[in-house]
C-alpha atoms as a PDB file:
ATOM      1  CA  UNK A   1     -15.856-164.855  34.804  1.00  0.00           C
ATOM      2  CA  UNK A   2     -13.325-162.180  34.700  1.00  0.00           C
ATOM      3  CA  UNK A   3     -11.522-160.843  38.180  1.00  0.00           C
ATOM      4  CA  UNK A   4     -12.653-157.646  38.989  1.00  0.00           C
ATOM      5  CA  UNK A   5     -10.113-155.064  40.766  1.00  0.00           C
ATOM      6  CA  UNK A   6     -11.340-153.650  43.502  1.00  0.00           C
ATOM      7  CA  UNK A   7      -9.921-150.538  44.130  1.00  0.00           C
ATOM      8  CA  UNK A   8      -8.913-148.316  47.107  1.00  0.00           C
ATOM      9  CA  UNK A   9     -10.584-145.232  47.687  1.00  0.00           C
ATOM     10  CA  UNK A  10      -8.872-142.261  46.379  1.00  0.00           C
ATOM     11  CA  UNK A  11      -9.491-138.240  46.465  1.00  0.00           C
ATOM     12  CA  UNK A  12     -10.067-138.075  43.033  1.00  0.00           C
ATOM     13  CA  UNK A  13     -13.198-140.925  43.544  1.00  0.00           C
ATOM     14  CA  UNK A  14     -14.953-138.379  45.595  1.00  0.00           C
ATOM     15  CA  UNK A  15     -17.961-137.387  42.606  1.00  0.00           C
ATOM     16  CA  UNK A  16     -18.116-140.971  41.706  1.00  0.00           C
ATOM     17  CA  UNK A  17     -18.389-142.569  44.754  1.00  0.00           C
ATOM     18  CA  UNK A  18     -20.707-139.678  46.097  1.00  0.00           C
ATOM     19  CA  UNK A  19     -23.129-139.975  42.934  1.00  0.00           C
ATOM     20  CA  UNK A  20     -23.986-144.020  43.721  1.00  0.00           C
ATOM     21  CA  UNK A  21     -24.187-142.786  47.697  1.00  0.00           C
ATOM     22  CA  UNK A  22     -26.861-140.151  46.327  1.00  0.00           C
ATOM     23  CA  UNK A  23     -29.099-142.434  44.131  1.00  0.00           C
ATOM     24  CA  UNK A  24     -29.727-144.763  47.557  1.00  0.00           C
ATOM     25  CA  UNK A  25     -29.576-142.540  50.590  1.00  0.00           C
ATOM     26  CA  UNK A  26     -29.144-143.628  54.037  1.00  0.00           C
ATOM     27  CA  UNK A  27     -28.865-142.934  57.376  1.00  0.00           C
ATOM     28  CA  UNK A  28     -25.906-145.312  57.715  1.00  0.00           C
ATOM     29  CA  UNK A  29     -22.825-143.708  58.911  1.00  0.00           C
ATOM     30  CA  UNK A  30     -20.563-145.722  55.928  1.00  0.00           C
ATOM     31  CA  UNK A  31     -22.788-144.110  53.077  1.00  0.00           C
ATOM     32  CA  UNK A  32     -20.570-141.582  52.785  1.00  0.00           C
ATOM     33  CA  UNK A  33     -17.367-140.933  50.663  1.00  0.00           C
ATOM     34  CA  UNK A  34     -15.348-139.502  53.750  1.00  0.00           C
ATOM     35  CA  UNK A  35     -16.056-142.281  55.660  1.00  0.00           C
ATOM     36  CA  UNK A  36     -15.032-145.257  52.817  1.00  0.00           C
ATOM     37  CA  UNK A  37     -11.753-143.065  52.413  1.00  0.00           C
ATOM     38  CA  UNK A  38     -10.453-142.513  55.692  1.00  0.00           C
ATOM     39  CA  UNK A  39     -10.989-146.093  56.999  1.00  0.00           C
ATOM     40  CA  UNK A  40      -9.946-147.805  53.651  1.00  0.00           C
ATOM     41  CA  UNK A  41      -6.603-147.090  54.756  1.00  0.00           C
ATOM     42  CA  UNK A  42      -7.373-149.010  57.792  1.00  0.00           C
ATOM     43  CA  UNK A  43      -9.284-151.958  56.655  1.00  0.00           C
ATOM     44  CA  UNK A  44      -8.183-153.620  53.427  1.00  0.00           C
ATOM     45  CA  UNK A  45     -11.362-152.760  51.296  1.00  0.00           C
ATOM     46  CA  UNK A  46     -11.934-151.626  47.863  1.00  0.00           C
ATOM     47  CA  UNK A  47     -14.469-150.737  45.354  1.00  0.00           C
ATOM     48  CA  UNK A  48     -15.849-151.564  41.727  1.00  0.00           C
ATOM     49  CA  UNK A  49     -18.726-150.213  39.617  1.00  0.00           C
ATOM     50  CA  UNK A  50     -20.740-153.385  39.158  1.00  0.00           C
ATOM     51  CA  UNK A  51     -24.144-153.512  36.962  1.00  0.00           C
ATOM     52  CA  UNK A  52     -24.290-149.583  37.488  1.00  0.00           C
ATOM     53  CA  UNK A  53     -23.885-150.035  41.038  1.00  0.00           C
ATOM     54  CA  UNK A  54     -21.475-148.963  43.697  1.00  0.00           C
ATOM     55  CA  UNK A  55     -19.740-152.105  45.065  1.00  0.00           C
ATOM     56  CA  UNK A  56     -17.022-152.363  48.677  1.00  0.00           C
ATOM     57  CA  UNK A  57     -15.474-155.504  48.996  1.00  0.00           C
ATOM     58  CA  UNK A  58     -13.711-156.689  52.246  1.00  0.00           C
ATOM     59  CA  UNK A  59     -10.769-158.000  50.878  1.00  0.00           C
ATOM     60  CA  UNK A  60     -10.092-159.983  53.823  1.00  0.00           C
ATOM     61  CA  UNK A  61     -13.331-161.449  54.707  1.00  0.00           C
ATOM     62  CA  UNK A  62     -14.028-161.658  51.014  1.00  0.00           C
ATOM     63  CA  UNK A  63     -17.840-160.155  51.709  1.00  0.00           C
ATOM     64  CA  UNK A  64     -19.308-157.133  49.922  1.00  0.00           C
ATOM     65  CA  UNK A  65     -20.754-154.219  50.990  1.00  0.00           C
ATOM     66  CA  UNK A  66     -24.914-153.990  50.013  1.00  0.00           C
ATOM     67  CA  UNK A  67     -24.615-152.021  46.559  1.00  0.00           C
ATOM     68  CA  UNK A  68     -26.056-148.478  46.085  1.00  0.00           C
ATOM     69  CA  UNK A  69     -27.816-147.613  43.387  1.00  0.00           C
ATOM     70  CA  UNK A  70     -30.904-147.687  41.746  1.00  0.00           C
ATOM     71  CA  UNK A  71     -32.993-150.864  42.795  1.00  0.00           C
ATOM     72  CA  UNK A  72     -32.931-152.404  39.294  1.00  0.00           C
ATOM     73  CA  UNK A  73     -29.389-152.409  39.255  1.00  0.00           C
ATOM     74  CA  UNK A  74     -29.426-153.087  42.623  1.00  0.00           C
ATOM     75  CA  UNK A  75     -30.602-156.390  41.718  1.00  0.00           C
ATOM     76  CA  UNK A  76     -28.635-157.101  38.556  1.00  0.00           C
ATOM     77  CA  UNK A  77     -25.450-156.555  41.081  1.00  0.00           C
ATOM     78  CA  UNK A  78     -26.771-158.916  43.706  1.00  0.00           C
ATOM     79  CA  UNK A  79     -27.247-161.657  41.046  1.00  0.00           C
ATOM     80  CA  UNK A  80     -23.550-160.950  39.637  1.00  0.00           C
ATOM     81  CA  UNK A  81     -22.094-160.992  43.195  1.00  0.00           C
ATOM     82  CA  UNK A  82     -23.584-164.182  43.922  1.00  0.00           C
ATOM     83  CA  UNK A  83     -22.191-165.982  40.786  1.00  0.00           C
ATOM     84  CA  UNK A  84     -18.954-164.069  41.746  1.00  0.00           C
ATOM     85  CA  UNK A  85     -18.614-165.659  45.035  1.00  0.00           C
ATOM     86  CA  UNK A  86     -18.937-169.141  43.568  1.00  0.00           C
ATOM     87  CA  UNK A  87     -16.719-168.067  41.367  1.00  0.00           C
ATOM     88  CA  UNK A  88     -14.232-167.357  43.860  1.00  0.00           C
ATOM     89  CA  UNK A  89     -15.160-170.382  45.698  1.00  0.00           C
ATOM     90  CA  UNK A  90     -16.114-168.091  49.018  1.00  0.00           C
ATOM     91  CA  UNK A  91     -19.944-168.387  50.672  1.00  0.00           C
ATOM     92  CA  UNK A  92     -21.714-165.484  49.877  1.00  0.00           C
ATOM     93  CA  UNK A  93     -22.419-162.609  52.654  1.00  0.00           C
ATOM     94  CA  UNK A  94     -23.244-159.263  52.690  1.00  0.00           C
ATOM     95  CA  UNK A  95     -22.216-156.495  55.084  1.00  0.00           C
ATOM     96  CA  UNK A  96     -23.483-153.351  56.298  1.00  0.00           C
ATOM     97  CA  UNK A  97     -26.977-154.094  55.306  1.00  0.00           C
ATOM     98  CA  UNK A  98     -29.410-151.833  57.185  1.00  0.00           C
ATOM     99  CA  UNK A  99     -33.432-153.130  57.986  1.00  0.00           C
ATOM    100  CA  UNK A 100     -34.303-151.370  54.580  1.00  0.00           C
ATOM    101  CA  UNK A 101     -31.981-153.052  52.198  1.00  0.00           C
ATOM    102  CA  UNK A 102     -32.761-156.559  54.000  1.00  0.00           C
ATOM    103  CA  UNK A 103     -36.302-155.433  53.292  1.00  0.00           C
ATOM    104  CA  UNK A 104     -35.150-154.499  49.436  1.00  0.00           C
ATOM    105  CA  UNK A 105     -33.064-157.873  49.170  1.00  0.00           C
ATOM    106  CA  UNK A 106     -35.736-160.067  50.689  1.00  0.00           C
ATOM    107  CA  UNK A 107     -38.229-158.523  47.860  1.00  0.00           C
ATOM    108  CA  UNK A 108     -35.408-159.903  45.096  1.00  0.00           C
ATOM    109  CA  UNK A 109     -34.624-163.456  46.911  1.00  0.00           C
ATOM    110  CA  UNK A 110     -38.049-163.973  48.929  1.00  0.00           C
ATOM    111  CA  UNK A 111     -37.173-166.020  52.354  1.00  0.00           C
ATOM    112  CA  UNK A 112     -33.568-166.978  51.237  1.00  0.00           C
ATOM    113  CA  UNK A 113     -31.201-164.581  53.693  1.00  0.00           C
ATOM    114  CA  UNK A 114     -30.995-164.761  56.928  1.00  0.00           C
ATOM    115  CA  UNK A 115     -29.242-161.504  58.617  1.00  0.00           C
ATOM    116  CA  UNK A 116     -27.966-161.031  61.804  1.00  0.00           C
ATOM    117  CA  UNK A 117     -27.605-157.488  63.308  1.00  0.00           C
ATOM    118  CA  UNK A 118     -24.752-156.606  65.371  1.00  0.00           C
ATOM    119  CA  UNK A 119     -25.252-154.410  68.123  1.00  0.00           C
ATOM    120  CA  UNK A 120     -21.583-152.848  67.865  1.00  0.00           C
ATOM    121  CA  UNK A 121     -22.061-151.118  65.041  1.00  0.00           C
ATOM    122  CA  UNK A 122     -25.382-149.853  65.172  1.00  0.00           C
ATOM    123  CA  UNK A 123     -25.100-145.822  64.478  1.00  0.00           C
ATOM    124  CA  UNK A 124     -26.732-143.823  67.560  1.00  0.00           C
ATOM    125  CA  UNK A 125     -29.190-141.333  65.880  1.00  0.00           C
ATOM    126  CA  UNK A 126     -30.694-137.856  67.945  1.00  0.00           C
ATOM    127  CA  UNK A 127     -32.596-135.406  67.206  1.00  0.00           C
ATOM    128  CA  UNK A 128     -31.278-132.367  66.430  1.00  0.00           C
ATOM    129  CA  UNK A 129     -33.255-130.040  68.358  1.00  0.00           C
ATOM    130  CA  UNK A 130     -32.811-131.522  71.743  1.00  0.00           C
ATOM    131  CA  UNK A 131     -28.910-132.233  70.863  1.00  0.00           C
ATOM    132  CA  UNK A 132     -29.598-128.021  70.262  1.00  0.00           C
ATOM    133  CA  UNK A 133     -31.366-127.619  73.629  1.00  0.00           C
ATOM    134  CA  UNK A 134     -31.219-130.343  76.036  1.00  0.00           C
ATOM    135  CA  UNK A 135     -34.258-129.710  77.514  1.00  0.00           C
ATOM    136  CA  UNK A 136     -36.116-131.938  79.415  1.00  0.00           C
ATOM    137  CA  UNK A 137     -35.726-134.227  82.480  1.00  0.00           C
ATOM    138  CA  UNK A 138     -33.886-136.486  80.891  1.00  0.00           C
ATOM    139  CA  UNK A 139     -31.056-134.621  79.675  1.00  0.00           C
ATOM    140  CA  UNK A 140     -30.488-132.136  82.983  1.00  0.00           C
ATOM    141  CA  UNK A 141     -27.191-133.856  83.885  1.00  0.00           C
ATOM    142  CA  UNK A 142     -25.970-132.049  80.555  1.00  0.00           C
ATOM    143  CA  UNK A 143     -26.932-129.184  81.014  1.00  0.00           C
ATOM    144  CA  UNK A 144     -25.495-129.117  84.608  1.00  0.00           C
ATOM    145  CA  UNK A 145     -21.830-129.914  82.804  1.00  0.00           C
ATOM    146  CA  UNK A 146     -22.156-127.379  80.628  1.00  0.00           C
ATOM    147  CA  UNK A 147     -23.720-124.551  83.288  1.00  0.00           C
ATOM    148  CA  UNK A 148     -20.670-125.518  84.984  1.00  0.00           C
ATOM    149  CA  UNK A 149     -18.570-125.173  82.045  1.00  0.00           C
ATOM    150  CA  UNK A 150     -19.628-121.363  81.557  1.00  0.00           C
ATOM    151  CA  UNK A 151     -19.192-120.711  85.000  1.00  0.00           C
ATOM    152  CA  UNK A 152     -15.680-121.359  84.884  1.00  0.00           C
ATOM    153  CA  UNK A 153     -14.937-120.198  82.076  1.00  0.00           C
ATOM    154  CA  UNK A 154     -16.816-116.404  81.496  1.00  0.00           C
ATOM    155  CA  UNK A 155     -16.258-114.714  79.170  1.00  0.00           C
ATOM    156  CA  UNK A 156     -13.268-116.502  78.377  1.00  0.00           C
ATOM    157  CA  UNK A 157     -14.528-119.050  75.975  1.00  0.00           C
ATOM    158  CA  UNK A 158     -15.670-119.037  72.327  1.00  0.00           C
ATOM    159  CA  UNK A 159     -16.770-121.504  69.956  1.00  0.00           C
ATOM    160  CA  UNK A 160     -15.640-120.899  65.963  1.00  0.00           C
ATOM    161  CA  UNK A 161     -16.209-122.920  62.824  1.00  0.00           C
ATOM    162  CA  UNK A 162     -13.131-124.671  61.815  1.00  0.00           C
ATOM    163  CA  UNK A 163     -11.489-123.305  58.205  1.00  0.00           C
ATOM    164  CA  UNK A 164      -7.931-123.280  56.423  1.00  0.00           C
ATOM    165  CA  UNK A 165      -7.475-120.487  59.547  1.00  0.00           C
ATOM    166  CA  UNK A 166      -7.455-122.410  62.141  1.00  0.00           C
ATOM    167  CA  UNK A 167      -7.417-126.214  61.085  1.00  0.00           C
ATOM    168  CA  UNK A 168      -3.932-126.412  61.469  1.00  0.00           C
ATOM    169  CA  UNK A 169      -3.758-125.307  65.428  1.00  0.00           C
ATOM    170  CA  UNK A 170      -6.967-128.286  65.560  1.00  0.00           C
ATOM    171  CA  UNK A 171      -4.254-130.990  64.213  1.00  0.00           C
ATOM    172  CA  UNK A 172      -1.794-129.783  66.694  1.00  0.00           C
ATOM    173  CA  UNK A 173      -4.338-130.380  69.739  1.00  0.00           C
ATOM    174  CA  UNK A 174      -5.092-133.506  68.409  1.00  0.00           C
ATOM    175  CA  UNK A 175      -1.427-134.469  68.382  1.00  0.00           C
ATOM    176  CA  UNK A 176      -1.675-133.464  71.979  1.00  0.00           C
ATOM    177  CA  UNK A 177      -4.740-135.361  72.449  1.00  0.00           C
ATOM    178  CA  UNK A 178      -2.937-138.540  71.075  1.00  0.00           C
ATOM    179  CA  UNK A 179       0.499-138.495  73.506  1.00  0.00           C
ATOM    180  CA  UNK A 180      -2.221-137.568  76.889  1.00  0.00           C
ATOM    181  CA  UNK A 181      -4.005-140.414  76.076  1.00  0.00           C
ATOM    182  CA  UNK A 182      -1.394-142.810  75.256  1.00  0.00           C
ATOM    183  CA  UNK A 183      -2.716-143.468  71.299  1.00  0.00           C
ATOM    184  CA  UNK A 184       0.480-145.760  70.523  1.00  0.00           C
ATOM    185  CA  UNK A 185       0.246-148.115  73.176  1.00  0.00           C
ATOM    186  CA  UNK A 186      -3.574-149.261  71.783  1.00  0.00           C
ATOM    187  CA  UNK A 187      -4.045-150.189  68.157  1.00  0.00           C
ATOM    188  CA  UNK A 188      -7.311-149.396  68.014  1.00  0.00           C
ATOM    189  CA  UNK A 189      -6.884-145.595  69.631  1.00  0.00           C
ATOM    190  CA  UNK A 190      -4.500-145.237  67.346  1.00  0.00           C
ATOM    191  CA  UNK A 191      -6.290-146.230  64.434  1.00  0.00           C
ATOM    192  CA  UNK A 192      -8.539-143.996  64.951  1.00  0.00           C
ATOM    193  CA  UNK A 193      -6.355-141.267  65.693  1.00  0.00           C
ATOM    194  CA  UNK A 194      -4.471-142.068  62.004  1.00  0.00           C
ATOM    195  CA  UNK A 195      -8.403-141.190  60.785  1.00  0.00           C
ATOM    196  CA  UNK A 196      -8.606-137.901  63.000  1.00  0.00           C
ATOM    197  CA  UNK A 197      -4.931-136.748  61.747  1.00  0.00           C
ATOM    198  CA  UNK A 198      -5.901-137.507  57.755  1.00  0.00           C
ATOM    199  CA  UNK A 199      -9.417-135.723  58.156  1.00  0.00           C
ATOM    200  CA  UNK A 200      -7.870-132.632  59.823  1.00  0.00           C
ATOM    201  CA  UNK A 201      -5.110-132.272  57.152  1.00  0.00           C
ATOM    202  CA  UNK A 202      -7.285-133.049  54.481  1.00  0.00           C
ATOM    203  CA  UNK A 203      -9.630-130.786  55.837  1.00  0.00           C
ATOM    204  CA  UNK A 204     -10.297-128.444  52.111  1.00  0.00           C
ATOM    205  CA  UNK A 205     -10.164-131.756  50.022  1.00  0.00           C
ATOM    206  CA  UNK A 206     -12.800-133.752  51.422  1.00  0.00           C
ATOM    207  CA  UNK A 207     -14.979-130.806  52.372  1.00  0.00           C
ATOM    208  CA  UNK A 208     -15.742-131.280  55.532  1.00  0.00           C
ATOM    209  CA  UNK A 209     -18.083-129.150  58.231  1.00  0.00           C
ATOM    210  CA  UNK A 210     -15.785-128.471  61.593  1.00  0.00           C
ATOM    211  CA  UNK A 211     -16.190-126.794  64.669  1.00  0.00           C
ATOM    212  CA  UNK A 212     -13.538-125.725  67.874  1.00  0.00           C
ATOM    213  CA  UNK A 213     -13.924-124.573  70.748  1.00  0.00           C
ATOM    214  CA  UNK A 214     -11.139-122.062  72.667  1.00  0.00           C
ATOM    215  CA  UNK A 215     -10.976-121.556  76.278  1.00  0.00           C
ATOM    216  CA  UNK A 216      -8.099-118.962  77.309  1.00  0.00           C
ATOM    217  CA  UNK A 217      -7.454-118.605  73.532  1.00  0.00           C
ATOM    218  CA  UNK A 218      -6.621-122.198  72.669  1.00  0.00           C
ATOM    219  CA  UNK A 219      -8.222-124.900  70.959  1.00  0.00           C
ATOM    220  CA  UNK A 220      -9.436-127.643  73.365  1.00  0.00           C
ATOM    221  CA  UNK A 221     -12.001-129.219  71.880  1.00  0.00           C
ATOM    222  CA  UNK A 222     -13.138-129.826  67.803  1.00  0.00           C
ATOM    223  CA  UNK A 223     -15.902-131.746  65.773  1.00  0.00           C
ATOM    224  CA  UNK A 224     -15.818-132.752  62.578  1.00  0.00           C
ATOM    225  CA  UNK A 225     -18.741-134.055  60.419  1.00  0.00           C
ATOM    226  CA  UNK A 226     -20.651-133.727  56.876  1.00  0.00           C
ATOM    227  CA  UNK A 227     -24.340-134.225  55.445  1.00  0.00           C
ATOM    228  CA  UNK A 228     -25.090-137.625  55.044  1.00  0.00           C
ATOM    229  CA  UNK A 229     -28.676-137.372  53.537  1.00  0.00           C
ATOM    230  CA  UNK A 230     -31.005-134.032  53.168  1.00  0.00           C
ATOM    231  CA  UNK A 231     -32.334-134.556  56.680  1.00  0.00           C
ATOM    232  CA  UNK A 232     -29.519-136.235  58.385  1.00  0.00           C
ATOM    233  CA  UNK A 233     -26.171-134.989  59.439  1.00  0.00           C
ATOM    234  CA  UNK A 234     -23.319-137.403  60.245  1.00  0.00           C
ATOM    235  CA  UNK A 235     -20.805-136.466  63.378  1.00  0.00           C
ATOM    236  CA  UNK A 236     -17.409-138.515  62.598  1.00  0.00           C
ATOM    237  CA  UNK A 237     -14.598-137.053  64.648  1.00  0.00           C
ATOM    238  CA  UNK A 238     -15.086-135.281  68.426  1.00  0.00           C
ATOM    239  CA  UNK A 239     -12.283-134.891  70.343  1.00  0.00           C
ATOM    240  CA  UNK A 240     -11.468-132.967  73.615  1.00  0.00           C
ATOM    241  CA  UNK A 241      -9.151-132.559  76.564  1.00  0.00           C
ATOM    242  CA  UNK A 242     -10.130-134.945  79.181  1.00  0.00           C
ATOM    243  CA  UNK A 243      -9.269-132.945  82.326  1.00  0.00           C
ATOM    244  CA  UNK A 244     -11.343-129.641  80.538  1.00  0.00           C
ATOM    245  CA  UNK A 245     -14.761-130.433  82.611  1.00  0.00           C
ATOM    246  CA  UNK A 246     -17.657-130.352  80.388  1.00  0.00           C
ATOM    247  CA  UNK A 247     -15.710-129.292  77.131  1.00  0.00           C
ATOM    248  CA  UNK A 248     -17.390-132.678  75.635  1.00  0.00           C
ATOM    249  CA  UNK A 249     -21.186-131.960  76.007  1.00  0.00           C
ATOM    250  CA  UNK A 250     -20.132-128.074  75.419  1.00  0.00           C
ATOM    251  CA  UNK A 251     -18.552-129.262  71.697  1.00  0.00           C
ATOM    252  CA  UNK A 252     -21.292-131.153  71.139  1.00  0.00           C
ATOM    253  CA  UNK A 253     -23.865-128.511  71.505  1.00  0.00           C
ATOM    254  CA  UNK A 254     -22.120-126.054  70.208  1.00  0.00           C
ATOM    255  CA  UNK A 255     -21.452-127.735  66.967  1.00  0.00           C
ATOM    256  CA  UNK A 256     -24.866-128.247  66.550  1.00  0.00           C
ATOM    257  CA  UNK A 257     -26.447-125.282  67.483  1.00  0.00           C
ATOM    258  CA  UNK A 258     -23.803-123.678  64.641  1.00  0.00           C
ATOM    259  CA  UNK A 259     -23.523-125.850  61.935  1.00  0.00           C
ATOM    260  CA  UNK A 260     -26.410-128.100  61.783  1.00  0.00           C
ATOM    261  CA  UNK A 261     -29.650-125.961  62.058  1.00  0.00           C
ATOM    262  CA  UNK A 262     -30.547-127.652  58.376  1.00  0.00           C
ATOM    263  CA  UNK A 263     -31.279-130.702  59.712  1.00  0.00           C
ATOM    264  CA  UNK A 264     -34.144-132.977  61.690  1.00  0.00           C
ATOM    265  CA  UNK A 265     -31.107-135.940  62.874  1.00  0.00           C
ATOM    266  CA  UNK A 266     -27.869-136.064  64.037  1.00  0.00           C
ATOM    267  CA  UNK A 267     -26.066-139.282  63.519  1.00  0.00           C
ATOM    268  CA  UNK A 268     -23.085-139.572  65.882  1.00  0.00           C
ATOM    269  CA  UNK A 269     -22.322-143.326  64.197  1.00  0.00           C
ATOM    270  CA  UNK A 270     -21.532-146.614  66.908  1.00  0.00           C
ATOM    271  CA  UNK A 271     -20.241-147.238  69.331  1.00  0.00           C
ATOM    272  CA  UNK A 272     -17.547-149.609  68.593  1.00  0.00           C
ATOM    273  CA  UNK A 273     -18.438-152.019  71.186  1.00  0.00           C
ATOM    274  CA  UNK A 274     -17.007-149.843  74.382  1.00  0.00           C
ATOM    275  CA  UNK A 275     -18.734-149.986  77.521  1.00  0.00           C
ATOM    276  CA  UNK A 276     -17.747-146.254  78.058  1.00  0.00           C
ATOM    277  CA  UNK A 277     -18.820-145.066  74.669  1.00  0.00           C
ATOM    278  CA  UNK A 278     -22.432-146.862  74.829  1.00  0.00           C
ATOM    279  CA  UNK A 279     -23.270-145.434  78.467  1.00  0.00           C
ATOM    280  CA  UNK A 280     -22.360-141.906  76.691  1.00  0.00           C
ATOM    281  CA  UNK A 281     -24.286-142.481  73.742  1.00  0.00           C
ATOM    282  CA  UNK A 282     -27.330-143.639  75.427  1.00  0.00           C
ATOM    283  CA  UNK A 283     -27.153-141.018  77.877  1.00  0.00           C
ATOM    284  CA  UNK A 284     -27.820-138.467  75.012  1.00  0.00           C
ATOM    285  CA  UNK A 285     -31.379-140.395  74.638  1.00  0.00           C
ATOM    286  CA  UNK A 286     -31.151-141.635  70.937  1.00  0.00           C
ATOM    287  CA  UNK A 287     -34.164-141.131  69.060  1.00  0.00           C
ATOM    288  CA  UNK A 288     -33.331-144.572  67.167  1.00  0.00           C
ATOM    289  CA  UNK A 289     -31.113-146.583  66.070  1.00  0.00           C
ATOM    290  CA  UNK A 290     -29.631-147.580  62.491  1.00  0.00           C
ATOM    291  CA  UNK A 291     -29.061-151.427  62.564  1.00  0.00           C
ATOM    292  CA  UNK A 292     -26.299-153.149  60.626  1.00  0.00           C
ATOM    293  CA  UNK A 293     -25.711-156.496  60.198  1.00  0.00           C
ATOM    294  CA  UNK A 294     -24.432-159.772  58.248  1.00  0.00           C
ATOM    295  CA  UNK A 295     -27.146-161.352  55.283  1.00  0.00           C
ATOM    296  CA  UNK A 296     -25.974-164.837  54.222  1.00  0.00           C
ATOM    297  CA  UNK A 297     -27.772-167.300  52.763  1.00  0.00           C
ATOM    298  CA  UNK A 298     -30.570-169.765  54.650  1.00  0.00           C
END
C-alpha cells in the first residue's frame, strides 16, 4: 500500500476542505476549516482526500480524524484506514468522533468499537436567544455584571463589528492582553494566543465574523467566530481586559445580539479541561453538550 502525504492545512485549502465539512455537517467545533488551520500549526496534523472523503491524521499519535463525507464513502475510507493502520503497524483509533458518527460507524462495523468520550473536549452549546437575553432566574448574575457595566460606563461605550477598519487596533489589544496576562511564561496561554494573533491578522482571508467593544474610545474587548452549520454558529476567540468589570458577559451578548440573529445555537467549543473555564461555561446554562471521544477497536 502506497504512503499517503498528509498535508498541512493551507489558505489556499479553504474551498476544499470546506466542501467535505459541508457534505457531513456538525455541531463539532473542529468541523470547520478555520479551526483545522489555525491549530495545525500547533498540533502536528495533516490531511488527505481518501475514498472521496476528507481525512486529519495526528501525526504524532498516528490516529485519524472520523472522515467527512458522504456515508458511502464514509465507509469505503474507514475500511482503507483500517488496512492503513496495519499497514503502518499502529492499532487503529479514531478521534473526534461525536455520538452520531459512533452511531454511523457502529451501523458499518456492528458491536466492534468501543469509544470513550472525554469530558475535556466536549463543545458547550447555548441557545442563542437566551445568550441574546439572559432572562430568567438562572442567568440574573449576568445580567447584574452587565447592568453594572452600563452604569459605569454611560454613554461612553459602544459595541462595533470588527472589519479591515479596525482589526488592526483588535491585534494590538490582544498583544496587550498577552504581556497582562503573562502568555510566555505558560505554553498553553501562549498557544493559544499564537491562534488569536494568526486569526486577527488573517482576519479578510479566512473570512471570519468579529465583534469589539470600546469603552472611552478603545478597544477592550473582541469576539471572533464563523457559521459552523445553517443553525449553529461557532464562537472561537473572546478576549477581554481582566480588570474591565463585566466587559466579558457584555462581549458576549453583544456579539450575539449583532452578529448571530441567523441562528437557533451558539457553540462556544470546550473547555480545555480548566476548572475556571468549566464553572464559566456552565454558568451560561448550556442547552447540551457535543461529546467527543476516542473509537478503537473491542
Amino acid at each position: 500500500m502506497e504512503k499517503i502525504e498528509f498535508k498541512r492545512p493551507e489558505l489556499e485549502d479553504k474551498e476544499i476542505i470546506t466542501s467535505y465539512f459541508n457534505k457531513a455537517p456538525s455541531r463539532s467545533c473542529e468541523r470547520t476549516f478555520i479551526n483545522v488551520y489555525l491549530w495545525s500549526r500547533k498540533y502536528n496534523v495533516g490531511y488527505a482526500i481518501i475514498e472521496d472523503t476528507l481525512v486529519f491524521m495526528d501525526k504524532n499519535q498516528q490516529k485519524f480524524a472520523y472522515p467527512a463525507g458522504e456515508p458511502e464513502q464514509v465507509k469505503k475510507a474507514l475500511a482503507f484506514l483500517i488496512d492503513y493502520s496495519k499497514e503502518l503497524g499502529v492499532e487503529f483509533g479514531l478521534y473526534n468522533v461525536t455520538p452520531e458518527c459512533f452511531e454511523q460507524l457502529n451501523s458499518f462495523y456492528p458491536d466492534q468499537f468501543q469509544i470513550e468520550y472525554e469530558r475535556d473536549e466536549a463543545d458547550y452549546v447555548y441557545e442563542r436567544e437566551k445568550l441574546s437575553t439572559l432572562a430568567g432566574k438562572k442567568l440574573h448574575g449576568k445580567r447584574n455584571h452587565i447592568n453594572k457595566f452600563k452604569t459605569i460606563h454611560g454613554d461612553n461605550w459602544s459595541y462595533e463589528s470588527i472589519t479591515q477598519d479596525n482589526v488592526e487596533e483588535c491585534f494590538q489589544m490582544a498583544l496587550n492582553w498577552r504581556k497582562e496576562n503573562a502568555c510566555d511564561d505558560d505554553e498553553e496561554k501562549n498557544s493559544e494566543m499564537c491562534v488569536t494573533l494568526n486569526s486577527l491578522r488573517l482576519f479578510r482571508e479566512l473570512e471570519e465574523v468579529g465583534g469589539a467593544l470600546r469603552v472611552d474610545g478603545k478597544i477592550v474587548a473582541f469576539t471572533l467566530g464563523e457559521q459552523l452549520c445553517d443553525d449553529t454558529f461557532v464562537v472561537h476567540i473572546e478576549k477581554a481586559y481582566a480588570d474591565m468589570d463585566g466587559a466579558y458577559p457584555m462581549i458576549n451578548q453583544q456579539f450575539v445580539q449583532h452578529e448571530c440573529g441567523a441562528y437557533t445555537y451558539i457553540n462556544r467549543e470546550d473547555d480545555t479541561g480548566s476548572a475556571g473555564l468549566r464553572k464559566a461555561k456552565l454558568s451560561y446554562r448550556p442547552v447540551f453538550m457535543v461529546e467527543k471521544g476516542i473509537a478503537s477497536f473491542r
